[in-house]
N, C-alpha and C. Protein backbone atom coordinates (compact mmCIF):
# COMPACT_ATOMS: atom_id res chain seq x y z
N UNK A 1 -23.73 22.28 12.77
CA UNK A 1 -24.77 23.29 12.85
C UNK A 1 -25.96 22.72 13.62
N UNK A 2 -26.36 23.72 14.27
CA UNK A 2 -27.60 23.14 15.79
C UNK A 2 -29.03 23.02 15.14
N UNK A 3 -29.87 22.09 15.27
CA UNK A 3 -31.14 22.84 14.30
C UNK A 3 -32.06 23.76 15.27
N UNK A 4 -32.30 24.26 13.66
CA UNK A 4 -33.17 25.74 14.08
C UNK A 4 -33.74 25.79 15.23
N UNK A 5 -34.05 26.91 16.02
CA UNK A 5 -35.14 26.90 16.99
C UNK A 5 -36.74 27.25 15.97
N UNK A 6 -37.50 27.19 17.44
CA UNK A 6 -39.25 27.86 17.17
C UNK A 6 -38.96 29.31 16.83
N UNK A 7 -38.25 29.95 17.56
CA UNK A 7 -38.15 31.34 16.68
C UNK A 7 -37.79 31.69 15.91
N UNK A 8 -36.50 30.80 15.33
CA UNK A 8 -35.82 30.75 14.07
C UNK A 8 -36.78 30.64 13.20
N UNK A 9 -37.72 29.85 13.38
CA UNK A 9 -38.67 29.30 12.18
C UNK A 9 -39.41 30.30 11.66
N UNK A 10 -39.92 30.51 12.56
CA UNK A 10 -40.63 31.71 12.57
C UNK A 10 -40.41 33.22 12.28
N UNK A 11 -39.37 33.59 12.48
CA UNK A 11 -38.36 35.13 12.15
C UNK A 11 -37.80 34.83 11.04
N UNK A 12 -36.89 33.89 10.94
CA UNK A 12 -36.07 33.66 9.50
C UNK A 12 -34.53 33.47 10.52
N UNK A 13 -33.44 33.50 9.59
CA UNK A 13 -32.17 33.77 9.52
C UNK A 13 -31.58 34.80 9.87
N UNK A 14 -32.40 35.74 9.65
CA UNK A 14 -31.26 37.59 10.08
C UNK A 14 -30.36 37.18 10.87
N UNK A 15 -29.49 37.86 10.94
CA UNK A 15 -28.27 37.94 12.17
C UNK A 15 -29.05 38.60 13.44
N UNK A 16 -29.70 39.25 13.12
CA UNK A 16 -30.13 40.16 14.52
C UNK A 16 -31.19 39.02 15.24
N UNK A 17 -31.65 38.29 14.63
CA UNK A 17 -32.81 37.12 15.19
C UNK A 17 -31.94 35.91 15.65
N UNK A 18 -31.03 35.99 15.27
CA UNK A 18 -29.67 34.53 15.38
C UNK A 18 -29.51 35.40 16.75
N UNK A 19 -29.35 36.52 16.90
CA UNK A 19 -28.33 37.01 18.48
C UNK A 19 -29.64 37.17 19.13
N UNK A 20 -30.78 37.26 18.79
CA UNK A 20 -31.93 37.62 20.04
C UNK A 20 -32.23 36.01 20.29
N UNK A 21 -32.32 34.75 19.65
CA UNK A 21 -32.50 34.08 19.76
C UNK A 21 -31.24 33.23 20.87
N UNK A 22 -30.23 33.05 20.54
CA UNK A 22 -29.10 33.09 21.31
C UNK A 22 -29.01 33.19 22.54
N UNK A 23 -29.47 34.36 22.73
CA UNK A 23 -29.24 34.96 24.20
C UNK A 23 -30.85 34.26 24.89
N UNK A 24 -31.67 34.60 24.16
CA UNK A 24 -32.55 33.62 24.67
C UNK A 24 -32.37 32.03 25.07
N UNK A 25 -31.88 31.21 24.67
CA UNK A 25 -31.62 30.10 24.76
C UNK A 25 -30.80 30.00 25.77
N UNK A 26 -29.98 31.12 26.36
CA UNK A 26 -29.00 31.05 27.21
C UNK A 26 -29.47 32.07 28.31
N UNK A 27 -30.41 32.41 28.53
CA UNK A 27 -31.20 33.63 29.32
C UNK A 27 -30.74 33.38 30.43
N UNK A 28 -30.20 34.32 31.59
CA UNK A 28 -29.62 34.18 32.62
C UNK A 28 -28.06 33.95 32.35
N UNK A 29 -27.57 33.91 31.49
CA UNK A 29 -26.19 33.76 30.65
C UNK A 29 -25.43 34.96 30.65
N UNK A 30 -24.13 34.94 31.01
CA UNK A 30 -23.18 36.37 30.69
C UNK A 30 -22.43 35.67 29.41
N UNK A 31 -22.27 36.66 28.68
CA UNK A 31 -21.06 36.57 27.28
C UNK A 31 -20.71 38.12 26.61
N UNK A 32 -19.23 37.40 26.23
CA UNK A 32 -18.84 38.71 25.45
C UNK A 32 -19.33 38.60 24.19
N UNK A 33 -19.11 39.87 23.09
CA UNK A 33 -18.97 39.61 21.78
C UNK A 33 -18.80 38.82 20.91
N UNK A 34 -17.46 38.66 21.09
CA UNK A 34 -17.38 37.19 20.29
C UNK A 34 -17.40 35.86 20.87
N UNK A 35 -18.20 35.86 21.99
CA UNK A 35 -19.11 34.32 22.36
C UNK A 35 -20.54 34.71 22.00
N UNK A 36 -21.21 35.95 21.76
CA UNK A 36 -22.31 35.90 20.99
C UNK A 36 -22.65 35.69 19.48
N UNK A 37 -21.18 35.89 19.38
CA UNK A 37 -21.50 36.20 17.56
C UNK A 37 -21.03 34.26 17.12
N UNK A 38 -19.79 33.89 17.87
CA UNK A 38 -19.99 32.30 17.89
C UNK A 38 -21.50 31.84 18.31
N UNK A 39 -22.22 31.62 19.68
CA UNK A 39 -22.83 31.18 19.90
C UNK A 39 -23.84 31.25 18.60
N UNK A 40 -24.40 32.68 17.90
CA UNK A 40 -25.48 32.84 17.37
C UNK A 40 -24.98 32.25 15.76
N UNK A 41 -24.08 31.69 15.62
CA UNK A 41 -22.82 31.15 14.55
C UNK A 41 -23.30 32.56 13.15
N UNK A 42 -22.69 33.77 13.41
CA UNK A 42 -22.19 34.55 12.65
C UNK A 42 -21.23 35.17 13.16
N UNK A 43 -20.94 36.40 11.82
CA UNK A 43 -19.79 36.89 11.80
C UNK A 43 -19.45 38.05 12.92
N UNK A 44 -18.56 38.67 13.32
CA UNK A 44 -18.19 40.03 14.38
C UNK A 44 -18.72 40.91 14.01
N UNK A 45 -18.54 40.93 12.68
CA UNK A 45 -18.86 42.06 11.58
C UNK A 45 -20.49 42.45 11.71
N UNK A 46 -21.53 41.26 11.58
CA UNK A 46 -22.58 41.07 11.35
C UNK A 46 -23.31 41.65 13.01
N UNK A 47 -22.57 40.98 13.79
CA UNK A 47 -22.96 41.33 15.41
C UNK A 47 -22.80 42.96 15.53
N UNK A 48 -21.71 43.02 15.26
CA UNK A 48 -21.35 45.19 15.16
C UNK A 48 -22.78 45.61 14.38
N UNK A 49 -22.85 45.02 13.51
CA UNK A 49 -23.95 45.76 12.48
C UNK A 49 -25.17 45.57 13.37
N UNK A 50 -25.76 45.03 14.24
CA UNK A 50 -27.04 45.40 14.77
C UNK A 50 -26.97 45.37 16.25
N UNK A 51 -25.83 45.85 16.66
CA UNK A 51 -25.35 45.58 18.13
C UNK A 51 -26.09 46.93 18.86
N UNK A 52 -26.09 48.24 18.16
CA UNK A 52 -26.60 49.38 18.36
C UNK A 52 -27.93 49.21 18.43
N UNK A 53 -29.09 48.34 17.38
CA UNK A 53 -30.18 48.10 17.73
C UNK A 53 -30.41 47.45 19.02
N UNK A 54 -29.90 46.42 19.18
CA UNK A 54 -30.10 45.61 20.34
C UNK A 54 -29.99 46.73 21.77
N UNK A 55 -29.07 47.48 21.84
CA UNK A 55 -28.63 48.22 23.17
C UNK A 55 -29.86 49.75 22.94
N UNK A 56 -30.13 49.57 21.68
CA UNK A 56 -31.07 51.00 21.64
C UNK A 56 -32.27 50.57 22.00
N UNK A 57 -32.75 49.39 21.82
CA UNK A 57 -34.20 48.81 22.75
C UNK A 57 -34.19 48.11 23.78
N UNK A 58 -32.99 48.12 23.99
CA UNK A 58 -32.75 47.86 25.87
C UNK A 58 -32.55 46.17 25.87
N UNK A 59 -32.60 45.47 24.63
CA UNK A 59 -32.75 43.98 24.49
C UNK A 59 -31.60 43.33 25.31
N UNK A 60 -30.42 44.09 25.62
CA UNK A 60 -29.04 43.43 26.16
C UNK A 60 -28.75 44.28 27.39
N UNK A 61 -27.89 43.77 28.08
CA UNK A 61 -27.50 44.97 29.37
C UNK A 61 -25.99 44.30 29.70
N UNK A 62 -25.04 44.87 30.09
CA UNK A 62 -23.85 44.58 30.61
C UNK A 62 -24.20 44.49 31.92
N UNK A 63 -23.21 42.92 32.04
CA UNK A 63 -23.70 42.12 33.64
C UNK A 63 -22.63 42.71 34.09
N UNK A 64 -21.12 42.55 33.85
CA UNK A 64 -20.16 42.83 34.74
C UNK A 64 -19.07 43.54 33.28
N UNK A 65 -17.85 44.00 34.05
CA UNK A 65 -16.76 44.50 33.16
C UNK A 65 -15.34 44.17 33.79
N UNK A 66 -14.45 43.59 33.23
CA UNK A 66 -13.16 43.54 33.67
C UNK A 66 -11.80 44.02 32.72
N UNK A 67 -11.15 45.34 32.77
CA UNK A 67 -10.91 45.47 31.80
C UNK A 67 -10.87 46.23 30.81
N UNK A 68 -10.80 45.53 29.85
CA UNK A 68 -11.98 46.19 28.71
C UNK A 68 -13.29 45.84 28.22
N UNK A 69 -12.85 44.46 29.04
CA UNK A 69 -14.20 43.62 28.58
C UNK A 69 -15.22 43.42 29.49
N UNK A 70 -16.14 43.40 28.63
CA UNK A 70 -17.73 43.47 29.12
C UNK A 70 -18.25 42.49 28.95
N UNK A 71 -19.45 41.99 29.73
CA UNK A 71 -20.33 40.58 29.46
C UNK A 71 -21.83 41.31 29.28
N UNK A 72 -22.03 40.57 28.23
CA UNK A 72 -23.91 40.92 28.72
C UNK A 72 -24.86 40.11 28.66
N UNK A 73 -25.73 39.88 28.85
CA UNK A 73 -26.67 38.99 28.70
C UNK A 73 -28.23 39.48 28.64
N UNK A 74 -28.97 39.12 28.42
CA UNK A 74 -30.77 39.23 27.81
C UNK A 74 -31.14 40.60 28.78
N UNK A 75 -32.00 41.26 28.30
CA UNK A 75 -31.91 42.21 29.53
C UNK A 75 -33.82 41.87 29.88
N UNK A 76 -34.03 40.54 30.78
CA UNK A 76 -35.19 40.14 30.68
C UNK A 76 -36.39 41.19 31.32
N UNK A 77 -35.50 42.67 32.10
CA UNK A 77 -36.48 43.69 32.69
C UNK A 77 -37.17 44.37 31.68
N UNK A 78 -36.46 44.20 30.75
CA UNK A 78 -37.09 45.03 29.53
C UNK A 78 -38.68 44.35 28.99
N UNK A 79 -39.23 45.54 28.31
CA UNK A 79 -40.59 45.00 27.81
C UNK A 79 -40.73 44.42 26.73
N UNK A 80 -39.66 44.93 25.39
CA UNK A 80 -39.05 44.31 24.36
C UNK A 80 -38.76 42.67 24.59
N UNK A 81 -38.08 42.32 25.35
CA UNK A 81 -37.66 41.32 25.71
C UNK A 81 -38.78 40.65 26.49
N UNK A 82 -39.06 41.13 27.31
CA UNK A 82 -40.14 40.52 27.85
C UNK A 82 -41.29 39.70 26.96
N UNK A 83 -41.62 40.53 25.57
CA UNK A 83 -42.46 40.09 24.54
C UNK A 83 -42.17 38.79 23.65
N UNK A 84 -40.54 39.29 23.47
CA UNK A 84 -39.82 37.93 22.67
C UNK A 84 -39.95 36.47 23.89
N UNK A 85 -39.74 36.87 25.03
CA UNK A 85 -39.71 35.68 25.56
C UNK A 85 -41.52 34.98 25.80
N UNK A 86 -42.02 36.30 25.84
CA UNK A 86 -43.61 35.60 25.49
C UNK A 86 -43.95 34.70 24.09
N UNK A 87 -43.51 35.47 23.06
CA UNK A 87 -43.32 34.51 21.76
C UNK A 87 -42.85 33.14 21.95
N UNK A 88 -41.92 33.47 22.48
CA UNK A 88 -40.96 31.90 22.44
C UNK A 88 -41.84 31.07 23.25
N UNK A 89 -42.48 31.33 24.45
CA UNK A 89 -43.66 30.19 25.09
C UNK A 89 -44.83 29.80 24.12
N UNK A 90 -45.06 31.09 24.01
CA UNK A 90 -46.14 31.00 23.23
C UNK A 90 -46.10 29.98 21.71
N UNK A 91 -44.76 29.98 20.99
CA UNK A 91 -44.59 29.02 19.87
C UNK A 91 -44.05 27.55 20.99
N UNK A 92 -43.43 27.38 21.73
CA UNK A 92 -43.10 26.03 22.50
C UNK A 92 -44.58 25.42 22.60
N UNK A 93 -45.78 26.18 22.90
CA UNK A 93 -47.21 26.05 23.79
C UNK A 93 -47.62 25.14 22.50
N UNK A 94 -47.75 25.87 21.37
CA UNK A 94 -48.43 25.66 20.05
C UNK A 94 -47.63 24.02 19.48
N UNK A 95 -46.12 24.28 19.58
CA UNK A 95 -45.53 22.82 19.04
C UNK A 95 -45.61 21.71 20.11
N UNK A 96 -46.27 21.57 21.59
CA UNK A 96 -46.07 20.87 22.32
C UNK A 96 -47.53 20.03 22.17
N UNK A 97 -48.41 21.10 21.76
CA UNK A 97 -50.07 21.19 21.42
C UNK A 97 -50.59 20.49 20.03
N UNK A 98 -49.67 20.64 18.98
CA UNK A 98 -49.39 19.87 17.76
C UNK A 98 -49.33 18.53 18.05
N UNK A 99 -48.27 18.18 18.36
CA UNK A 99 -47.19 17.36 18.86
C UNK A 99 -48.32 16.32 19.85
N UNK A 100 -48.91 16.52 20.51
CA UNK A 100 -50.00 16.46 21.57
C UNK A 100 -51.00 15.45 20.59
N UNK A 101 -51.59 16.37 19.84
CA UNK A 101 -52.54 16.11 18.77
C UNK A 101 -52.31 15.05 18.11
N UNK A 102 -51.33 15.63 17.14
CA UNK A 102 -50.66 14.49 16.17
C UNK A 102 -50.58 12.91 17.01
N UNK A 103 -50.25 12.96 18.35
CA UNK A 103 -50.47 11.54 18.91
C UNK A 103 -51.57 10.80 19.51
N UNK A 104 -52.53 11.74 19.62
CA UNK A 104 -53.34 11.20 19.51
C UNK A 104 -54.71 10.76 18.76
N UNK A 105 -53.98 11.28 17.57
CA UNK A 105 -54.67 11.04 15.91
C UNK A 105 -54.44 9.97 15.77
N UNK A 106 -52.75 10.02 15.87
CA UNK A 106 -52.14 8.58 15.66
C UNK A 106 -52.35 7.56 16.11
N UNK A 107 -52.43 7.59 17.64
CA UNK A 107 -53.50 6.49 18.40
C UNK A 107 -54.66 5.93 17.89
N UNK A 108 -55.33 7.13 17.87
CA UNK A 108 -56.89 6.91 16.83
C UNK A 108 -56.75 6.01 15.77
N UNK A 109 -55.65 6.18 14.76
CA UNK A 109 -56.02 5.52 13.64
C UNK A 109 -54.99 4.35 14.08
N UNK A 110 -54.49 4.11 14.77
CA UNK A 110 -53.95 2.88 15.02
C UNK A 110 -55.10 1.74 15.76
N UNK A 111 -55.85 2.78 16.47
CA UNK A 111 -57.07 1.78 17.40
C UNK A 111 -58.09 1.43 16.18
N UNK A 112 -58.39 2.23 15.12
CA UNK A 112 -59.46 2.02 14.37
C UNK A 112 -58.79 0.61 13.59
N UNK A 113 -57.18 1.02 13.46
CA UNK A 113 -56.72 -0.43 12.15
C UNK A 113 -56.69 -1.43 13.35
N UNK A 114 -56.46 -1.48 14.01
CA UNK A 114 -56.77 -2.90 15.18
C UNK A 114 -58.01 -3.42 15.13
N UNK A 115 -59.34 -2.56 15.74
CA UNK A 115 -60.32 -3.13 15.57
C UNK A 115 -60.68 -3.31 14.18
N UNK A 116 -60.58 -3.05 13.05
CA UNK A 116 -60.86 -3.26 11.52
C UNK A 116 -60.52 -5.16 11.37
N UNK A 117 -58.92 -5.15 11.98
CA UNK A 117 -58.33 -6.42 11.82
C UNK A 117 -59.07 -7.53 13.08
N UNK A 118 -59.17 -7.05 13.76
CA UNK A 118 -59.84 -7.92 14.92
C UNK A 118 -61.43 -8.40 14.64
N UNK A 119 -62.45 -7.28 14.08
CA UNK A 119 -63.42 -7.67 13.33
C UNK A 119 -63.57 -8.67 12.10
N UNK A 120 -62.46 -8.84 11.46
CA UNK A 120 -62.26 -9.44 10.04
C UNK A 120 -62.35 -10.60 10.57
């Protein structure tokens, strides 16, 4: 099991946040069905159950068809989508900015215990 993303953290678990997240991570990506419902590691069952949301806010689009089968991937023209992928910078911005911080706190109190010991 992959660990969580920033949006995971943030949304939770749903299945429908596992497949928006997914396709995000893979943006510019074609897949069928069941390489989404693997990739997003749930069930077929679970993907059917909010597959109609996803295509009713435009979040997915079919890239090509051969067949019977269809590929789709992020539908990044959308405004829906467009927003989620603003989120997702927007939480990367915030943990890179933490992350940022936190080292140079850490610096700080590493320079303060140096000079403490160097004064002694």
């Amino acid at each position: 099991m992959k660990e969580k993303s920033l949006l995971l953290h943030l949304t939770g678990d749903m299945p429908l946040f596992k497949i928006i997240d997914f396709l995000v991570e893979n943006k510019g990506m074609d897949f069928t069905k069941t390489d989404i419902a693997t990739g997003a590691e749930i069930s077929r069952a679970s993907l059917f159950n909010y597959w109609e949301e996803l295509e009713k806010h435009g979040i997915i689009r079919v890239t090509r068809q051969f067949g019977k089968t269809r590929l789709y991937t992020l539908n990044s023209k959308n405004i829906v989508t467009q927003r989620i992928l603003e989120l997702e910078k927007a939480l990367i911005s915030e943990a890179l900015e933490k992350e940022l911080r936190g080292k140079r706190e850490g610096k700080t109190e590493a320079s303060k215990k140096k000079e403490l010991l160097v004064s002694s």
